[in-house]
Each structure stands twice: as structure tokens, then as C-alpha cells.
C-alpha atoms as a PDB file:
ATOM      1  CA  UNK A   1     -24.162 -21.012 -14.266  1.00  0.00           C
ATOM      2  CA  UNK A   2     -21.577 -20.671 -17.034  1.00  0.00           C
ATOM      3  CA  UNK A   3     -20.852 -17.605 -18.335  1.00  0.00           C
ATOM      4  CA  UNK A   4     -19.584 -17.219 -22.058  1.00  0.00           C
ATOM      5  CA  UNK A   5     -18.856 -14.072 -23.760  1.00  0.00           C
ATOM      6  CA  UNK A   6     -18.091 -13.786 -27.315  1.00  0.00           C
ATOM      7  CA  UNK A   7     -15.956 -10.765 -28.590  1.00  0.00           C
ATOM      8  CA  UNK A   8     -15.093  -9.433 -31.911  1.00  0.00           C
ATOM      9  CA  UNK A   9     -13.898  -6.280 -33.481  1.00  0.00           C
ATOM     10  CA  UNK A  10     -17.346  -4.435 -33.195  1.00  0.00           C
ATOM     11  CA  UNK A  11     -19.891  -6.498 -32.167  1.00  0.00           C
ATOM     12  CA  UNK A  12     -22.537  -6.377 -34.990  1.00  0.00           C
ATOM     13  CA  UNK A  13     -21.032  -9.498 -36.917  1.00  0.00           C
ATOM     14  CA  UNK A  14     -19.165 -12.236 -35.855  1.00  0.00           C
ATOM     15  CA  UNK A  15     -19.848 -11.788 -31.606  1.00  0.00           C
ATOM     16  CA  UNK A  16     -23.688 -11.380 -32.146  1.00  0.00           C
ATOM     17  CA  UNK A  17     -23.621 -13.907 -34.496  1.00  0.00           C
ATOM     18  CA  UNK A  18     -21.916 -16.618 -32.482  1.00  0.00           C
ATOM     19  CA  UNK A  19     -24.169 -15.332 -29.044  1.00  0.00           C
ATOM     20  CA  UNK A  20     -27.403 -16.106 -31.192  1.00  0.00           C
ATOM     21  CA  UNK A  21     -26.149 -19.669 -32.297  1.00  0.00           C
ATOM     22  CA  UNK A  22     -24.763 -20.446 -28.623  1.00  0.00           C
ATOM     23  CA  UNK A  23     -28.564 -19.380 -26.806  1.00  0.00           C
ATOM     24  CA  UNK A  24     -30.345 -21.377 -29.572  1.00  0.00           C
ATOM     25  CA  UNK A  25     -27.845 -24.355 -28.789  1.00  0.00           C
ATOM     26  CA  UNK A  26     -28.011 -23.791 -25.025  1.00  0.00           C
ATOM     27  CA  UNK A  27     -31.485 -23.813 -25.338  1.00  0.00           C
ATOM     28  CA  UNK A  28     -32.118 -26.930 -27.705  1.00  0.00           C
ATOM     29  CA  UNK A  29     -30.042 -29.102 -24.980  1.00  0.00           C
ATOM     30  CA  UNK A  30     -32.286 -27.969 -22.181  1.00  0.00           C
ATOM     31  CA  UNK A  31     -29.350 -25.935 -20.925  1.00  0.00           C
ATOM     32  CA  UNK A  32     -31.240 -22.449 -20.560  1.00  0.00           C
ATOM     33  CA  UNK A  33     -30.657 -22.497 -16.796  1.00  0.00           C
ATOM     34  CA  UNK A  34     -26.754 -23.518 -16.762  1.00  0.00           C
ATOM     35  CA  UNK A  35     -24.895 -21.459 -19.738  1.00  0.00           C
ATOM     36  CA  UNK A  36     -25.396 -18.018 -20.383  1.00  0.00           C
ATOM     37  CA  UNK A  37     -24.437 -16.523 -23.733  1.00  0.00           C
ATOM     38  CA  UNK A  38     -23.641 -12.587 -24.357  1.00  0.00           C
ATOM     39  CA  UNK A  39     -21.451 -10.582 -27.001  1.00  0.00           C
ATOM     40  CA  UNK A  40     -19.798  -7.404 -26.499  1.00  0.00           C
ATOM     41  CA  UNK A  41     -17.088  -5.646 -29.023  1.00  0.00           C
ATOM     42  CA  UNK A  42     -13.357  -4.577 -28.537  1.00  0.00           C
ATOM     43  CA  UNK A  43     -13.231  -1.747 -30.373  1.00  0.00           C
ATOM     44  CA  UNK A  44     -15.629   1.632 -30.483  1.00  0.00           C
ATOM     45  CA  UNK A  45     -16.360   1.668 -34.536  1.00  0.00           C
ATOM     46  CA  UNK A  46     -20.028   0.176 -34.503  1.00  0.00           C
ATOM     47  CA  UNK A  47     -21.025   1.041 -30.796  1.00  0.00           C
ATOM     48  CA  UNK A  48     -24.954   1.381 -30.277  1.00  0.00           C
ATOM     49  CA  UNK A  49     -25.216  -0.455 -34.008  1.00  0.00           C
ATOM     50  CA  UNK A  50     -27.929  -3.061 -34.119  1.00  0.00           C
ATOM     51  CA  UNK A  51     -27.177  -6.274 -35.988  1.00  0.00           C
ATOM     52  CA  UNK A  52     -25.696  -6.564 -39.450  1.00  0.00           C
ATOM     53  CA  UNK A  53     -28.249  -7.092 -41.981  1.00  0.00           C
ATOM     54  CA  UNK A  54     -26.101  -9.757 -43.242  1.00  0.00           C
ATOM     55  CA  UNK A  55     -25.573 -11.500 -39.664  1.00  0.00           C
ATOM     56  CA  UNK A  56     -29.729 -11.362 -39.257  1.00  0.00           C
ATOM     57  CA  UNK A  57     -30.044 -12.913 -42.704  1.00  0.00           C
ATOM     58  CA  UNK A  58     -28.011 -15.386 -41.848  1.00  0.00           C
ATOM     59  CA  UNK A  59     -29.517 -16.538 -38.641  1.00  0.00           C
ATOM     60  CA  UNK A  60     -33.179 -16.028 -40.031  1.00  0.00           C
ATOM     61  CA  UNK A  61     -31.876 -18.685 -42.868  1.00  0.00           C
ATOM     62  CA  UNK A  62     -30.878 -21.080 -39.860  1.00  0.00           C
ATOM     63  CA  UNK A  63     -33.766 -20.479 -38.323  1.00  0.00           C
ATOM     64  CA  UNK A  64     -32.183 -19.275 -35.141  1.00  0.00           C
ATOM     65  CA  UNK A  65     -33.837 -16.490 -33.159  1.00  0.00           C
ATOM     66  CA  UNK A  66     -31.823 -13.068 -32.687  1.00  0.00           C
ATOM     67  CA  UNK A  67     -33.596  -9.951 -31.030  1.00  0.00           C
ATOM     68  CA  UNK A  68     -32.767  -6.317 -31.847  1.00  0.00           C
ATOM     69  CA  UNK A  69     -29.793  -4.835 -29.684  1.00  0.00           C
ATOM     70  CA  UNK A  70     -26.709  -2.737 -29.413  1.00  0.00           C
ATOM     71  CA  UNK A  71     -23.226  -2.980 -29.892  1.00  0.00           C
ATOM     72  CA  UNK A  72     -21.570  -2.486 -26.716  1.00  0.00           C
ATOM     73  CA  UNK A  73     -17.924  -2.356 -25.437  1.00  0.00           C
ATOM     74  CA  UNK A  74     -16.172  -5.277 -23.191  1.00  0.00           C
ATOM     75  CA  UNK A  75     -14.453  -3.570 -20.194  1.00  0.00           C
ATOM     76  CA  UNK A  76     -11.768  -4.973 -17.871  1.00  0.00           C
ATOM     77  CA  UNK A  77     -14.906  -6.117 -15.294  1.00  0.00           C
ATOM     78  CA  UNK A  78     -16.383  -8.318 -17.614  1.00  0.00           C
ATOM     79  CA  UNK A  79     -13.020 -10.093 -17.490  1.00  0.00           C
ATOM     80  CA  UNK A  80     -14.193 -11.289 -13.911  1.00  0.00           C
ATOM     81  CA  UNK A  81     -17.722 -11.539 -14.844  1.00  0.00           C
ATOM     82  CA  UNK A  82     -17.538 -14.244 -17.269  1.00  0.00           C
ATOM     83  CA  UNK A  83     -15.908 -17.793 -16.863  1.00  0.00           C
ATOM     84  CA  UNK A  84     -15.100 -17.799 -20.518  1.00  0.00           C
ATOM     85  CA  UNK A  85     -14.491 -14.996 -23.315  1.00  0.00           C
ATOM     86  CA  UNK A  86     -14.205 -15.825 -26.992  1.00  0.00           C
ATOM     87  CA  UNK A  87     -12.492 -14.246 -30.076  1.00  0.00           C
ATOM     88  CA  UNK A  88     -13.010 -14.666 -33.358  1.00  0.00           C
ATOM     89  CA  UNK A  89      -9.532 -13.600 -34.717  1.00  0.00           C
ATOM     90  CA  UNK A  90      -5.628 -13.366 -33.554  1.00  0.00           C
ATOM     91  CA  UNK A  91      -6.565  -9.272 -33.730  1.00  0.00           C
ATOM     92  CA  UNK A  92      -9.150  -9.893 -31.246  1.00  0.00           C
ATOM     93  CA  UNK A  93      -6.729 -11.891 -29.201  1.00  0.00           C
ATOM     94  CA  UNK A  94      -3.945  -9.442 -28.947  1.00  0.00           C
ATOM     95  CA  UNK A  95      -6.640  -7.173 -27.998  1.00  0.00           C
ATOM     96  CA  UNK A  96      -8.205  -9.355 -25.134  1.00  0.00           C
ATOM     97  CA  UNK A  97      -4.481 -10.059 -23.791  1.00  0.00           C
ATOM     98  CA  UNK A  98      -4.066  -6.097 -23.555  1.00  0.00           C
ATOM     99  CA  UNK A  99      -7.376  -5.380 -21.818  1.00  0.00           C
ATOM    100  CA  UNK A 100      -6.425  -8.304 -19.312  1.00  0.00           C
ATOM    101  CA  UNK A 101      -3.107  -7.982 -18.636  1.00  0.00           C
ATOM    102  CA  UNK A 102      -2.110 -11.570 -20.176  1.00  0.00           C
ATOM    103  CA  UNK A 103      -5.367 -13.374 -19.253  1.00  0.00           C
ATOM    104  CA  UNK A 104      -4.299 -14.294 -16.252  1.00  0.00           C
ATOM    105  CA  UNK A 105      -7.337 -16.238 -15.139  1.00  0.00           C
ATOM    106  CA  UNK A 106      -7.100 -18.214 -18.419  1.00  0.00           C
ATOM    107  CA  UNK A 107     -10.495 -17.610 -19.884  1.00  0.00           C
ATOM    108  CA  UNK A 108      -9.771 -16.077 -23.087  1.00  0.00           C
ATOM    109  CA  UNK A 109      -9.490 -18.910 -25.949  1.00  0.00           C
ATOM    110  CA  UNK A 110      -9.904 -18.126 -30.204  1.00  0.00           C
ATOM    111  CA  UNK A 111     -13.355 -20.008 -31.077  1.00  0.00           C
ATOM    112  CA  UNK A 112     -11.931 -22.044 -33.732  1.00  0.00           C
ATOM    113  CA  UNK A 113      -9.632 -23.573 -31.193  1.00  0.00           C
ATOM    114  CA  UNK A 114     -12.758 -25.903 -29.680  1.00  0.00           C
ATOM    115  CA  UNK A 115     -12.502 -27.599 -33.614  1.00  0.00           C
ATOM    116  CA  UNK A 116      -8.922 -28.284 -32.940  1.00  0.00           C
ATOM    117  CA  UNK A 117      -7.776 -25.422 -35.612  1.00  0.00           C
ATOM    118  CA  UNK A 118      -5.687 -22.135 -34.833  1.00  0.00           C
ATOM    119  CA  UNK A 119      -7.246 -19.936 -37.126  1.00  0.00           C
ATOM    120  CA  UNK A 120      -9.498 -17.150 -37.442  1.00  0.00           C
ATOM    121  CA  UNK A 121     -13.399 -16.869 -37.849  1.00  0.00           C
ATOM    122  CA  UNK A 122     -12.606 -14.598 -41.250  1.00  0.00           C
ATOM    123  CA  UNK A 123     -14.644 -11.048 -40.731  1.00  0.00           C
ATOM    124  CA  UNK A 124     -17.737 -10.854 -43.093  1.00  0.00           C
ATOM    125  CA  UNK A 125     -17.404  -7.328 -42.697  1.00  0.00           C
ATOM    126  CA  UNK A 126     -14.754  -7.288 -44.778  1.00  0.00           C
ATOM    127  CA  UNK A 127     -15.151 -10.371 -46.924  1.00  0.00           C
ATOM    128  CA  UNK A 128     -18.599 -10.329 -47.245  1.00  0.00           C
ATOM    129  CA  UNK A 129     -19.351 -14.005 -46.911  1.00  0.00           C
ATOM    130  CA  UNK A 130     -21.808 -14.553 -44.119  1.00  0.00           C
ATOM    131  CA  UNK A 131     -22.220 -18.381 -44.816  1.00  0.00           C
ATOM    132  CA  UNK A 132     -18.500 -18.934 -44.051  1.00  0.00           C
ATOM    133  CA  UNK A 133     -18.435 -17.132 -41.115  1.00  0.00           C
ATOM    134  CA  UNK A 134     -21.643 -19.020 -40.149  1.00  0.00           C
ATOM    135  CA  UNK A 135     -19.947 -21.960 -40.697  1.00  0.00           C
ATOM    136  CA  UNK A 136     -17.003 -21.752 -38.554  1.00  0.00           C
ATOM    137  CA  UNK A 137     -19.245 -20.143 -35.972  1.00  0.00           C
ATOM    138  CA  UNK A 138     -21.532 -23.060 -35.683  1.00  0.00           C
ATOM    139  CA  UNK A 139     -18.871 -25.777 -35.762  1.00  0.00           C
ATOM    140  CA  UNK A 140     -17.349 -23.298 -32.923  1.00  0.00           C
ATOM    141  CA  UNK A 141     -19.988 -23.466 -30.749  1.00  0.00           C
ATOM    142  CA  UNK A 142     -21.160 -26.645 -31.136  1.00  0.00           C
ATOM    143  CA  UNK A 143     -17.628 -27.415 -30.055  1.00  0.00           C
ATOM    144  CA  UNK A 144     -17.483 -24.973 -27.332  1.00  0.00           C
ATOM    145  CA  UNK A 145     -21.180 -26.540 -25.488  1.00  0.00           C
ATOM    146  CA  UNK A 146     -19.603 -30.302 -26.370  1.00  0.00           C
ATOM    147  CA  UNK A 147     -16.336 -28.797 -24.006  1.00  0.00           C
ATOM    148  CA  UNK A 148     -18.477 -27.201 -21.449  1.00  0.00           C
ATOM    149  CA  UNK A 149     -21.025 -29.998 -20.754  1.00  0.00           C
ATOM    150  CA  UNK A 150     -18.638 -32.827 -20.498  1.00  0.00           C
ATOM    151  CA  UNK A 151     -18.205 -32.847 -17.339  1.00  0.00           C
END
């Protein structure tokens, strides 16, 4: 089984957003059983939040399924937990090359990178456009499966 983690700055936006739209992916390809999808944050702002209501809207208007959860912290042993871990933004990458000493195993990569773009997924925290961010977070993943089941 593959094992993806998505990160962000607090897990209630971007992370959540992009583990909700990876499952219901994995799962329309008949996939349950070979890719696992979780989201954890990299900073301790929003721990034990739920969702943002904006992030739920958003996947209730794409019809993807979410369930209720927390916001939880990524730790150095989810580094060797997961095969691959995904940030949204060059923040979140400077963080993730701190908490791993350099990514030595190689598994951290920016989402938008699967599109063939080095840029960030923008935080709707801050801009307050939750169809944007959905964007780039679909077109991620559906970039990211594409990578992972070719082979």
C-alpha cells in the first residue's frame, strides 16, 4: 500500500482538503486497497480544529465525502511512515526540509509540482477563495494518482 500524506500550515484547509479529494479519487479508481490518503499540519495554530467551514463547503459542492476530524501535528515518525508527503506551499516546504533533516529519503514534493508548475496551492485562509484552492488541489491530485499508478 501507498502511503500519501498531505501537509499544510494547520491542517483545517488546504491538507484536509486535498486528503478528501485524494480518498474520493482513490476510491473512484477502485484503488481503496492500494493508496492510503491522510493530512496532518506543520504548525500548532489550529490543532484539535475540525474542518474549515469553507473547505466542507467546498467539498459538499463537489460532492466529495469528508468526515468530522481534528487537526493534528506531523512528527519526524511520520517521515518514515509514509512513502510520500505533500505541501501545499514553499513555507510548508522549508518546514518539511527542517523536520527531516533535508528529506533525505526523497518523499517530500510541493503538490503543484505533479501539474508540471513550481508554485504554491495559495492559502484560502488568508485569501479566502476556496474554489481556487480547490482547483489547484484537484488538478494536484489527479496528477499525483496519474504518477502513482503508472507503473
Amino acid at each position: 500500500m501507498k502511503k500519501i500524506l498531505f501537509v499544510c500550515h494547520g491542517n483545517i484547509c488546504r491538507s484536509p482538503m486535498a486528503e478528501f479529494v485524494m480518498k474520493h479519487l482513490v476510491q473512484a479508481a477502485g484503488l481503496s486497497g492500494k493508496i492510503l490518503a491522510a493530512s496532518k499540519a506543520l504548525h500548532r495554530d489550529a490543532l484539535g480544529g475540525d474542518i474549515h467551514p469553507g473547505t466542507r463547503r467546498i467539498l459538499r459542492t463537489h460532492s466529495i465525502p469528508f468526515t468530522q476530524r481534528r487537526a493534528v501535528l506531523m512528527s519526524l515518525a511520520d517521515y518514515d511512515a509514509y512513502d510520500c508527503i505533500i505541501g501545499m506551499d514553499t513555507e510548508n516546504m522549508r518546514d518539511l526540509a527542517r523536520l527531516t533533516g533535508g528529506d533525505p529519503a526523497g518523499k517530500v514534493h510541493r503538490l503543484l509540482s505533479y501539474i508540471g508548475e513550481e508554485r504554491d496551492v495559495a492559502d484560502p485562509w488568508y485569501t479566502g477563495d476556496f474554489d481556487a484552492t480547490y482547483r489547484d488541489v484537484d488538478a494536484g491530485c489527479r496528477a499525483l494518482l496519474k504518477e502513482l499508478t503508472k507503473n
